[in-house]
Protein backbone atom coordinates (compact mmCIF):
# COMPACT_ATOMS: atom_id res chain seq x y z
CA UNK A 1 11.22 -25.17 -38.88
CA UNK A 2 14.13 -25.09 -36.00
CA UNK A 3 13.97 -26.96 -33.30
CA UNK A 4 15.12 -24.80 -30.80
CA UNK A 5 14.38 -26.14 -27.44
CA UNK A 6 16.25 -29.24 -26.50
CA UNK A 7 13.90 -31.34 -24.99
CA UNK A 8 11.70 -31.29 -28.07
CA UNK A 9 14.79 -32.51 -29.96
CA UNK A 10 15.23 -35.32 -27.31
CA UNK A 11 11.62 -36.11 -27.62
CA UNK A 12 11.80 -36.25 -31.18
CA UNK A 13 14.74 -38.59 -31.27
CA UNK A 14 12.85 -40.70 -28.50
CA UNK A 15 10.34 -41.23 -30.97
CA UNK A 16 12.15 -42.18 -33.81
CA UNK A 17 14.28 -44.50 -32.10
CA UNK A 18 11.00 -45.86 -30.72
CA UNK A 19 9.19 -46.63 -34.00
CA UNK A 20 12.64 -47.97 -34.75
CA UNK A 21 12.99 -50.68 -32.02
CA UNK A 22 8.90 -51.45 -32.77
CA UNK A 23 9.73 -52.24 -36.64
CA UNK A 24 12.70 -54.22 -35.66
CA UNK A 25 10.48 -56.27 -33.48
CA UNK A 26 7.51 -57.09 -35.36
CA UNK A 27 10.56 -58.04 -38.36
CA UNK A 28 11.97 -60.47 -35.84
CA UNK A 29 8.19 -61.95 -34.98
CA UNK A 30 7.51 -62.21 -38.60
CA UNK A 31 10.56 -63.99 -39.40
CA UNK A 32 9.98 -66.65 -36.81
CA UNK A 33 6.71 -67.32 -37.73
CA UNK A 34 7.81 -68.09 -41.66
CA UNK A 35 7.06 -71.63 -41.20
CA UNK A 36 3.01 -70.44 -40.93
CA UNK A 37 3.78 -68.87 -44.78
CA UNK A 38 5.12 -71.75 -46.21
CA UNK A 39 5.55 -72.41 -49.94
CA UNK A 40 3.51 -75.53 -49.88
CA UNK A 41 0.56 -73.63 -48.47
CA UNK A 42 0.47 -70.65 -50.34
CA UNK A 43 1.01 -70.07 -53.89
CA UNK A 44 1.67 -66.84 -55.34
CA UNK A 45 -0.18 -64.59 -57.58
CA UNK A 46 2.13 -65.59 -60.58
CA UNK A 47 1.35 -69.10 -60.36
CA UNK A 48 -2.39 -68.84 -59.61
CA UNK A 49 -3.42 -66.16 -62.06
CA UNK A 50 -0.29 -64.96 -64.60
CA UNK A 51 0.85 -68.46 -65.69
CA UNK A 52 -3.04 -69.92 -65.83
CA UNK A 53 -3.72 -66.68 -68.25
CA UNK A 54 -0.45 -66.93 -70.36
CA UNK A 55 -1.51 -70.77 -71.08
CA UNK A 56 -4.50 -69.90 -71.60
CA UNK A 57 -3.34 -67.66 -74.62
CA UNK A 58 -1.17 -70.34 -75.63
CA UNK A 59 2.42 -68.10 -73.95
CA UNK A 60 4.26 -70.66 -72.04
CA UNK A 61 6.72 -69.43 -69.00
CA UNK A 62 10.38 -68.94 -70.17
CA UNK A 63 13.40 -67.93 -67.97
CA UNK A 64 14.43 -64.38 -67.34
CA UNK A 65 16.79 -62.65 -68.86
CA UNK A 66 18.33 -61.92 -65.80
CA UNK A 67 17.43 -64.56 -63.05
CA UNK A 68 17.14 -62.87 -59.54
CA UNK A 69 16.35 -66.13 -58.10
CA UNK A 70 19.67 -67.25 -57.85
CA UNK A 71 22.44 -65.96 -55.28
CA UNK A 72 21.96 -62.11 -54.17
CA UNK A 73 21.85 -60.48 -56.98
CA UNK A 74 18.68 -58.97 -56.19
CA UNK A 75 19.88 -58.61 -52.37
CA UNK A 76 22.55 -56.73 -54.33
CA UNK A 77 20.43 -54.95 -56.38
CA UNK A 78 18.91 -53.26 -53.09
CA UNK A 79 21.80 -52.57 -51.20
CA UNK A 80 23.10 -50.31 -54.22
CA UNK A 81 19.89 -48.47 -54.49
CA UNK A 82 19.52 -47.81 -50.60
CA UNK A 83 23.48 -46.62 -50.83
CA UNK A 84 23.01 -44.41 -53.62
CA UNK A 85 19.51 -43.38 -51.88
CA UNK A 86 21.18 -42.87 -48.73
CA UNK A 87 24.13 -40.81 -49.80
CA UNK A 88 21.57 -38.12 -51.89
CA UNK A 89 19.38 -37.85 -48.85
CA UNK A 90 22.84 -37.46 -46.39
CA UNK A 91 24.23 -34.78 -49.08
CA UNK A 92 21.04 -32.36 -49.06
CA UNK A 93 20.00 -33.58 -45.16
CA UNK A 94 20.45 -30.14 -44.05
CA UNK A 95 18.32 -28.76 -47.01
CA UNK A 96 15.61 -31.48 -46.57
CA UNK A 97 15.36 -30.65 -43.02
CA UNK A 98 16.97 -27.92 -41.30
CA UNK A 99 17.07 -24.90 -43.75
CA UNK A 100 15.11 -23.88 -46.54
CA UNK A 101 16.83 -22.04 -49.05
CA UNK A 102 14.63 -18.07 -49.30
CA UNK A 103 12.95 -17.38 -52.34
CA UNK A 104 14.91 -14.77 -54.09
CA UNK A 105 12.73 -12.51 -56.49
CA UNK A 106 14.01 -11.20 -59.65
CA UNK A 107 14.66 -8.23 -58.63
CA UNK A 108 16.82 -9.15 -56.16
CA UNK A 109 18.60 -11.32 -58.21
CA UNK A 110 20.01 -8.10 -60.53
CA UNK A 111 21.03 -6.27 -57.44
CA UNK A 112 23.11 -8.93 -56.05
CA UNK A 113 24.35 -9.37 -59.77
């Protein structure tokens, strides 16, 4: 589908950009109110249920082969994966969302050779 008429492309951007700013909000309210979600307070599903099982059946916890706990390795981790993301989505943007390539039949396909 093209978007022909300008103010429905304005419009459209106005939205986005809206749902933008409203995401970046409710991230800054969450992050103020970590002190609520506290580690002391809460306890993960790990703790609680994995390690209480894995005792139970006599598997005690061991460190990971590759510890994501320390440093940004797994900040890292995501900012390759959203660039690699990010640059397969900019390549084939136009495809994605402007133009769909026609469906060519067979026969078509031998004519144009």
């Amino acid at each position: 589908m093209k978007v022909k008429n300008s103010k429905l492309k304005i419009q459209s951007y106005g939205i986005i950009f809206l749902l933008l700013c409203c995401s970046a909000a409710l991230l800054f309210f969450f992050s103020l109110q970590s002190s609520a979600f506290s580690a002391e307070k809460w306890q993960g599903v790990d703790e609680l249920v994995v390690e209480k099982f894995a005792k139970e059946h006599g598997r005690e916890a061991r460190e990971p082969f590759i510890n994501t706990d320390q440093g940004d390795l797994l900040l890292f981790v995501f900012l390759i994966a959203g660039a690699a993301g990010g640059f397969i989505a900019g390549y084939y943007w136009r495809i994605l969302m402007v133009e769909r390539a026609p469906k060519i039949s067979r026969e078509e396909q031998k004519i144009k050779g």
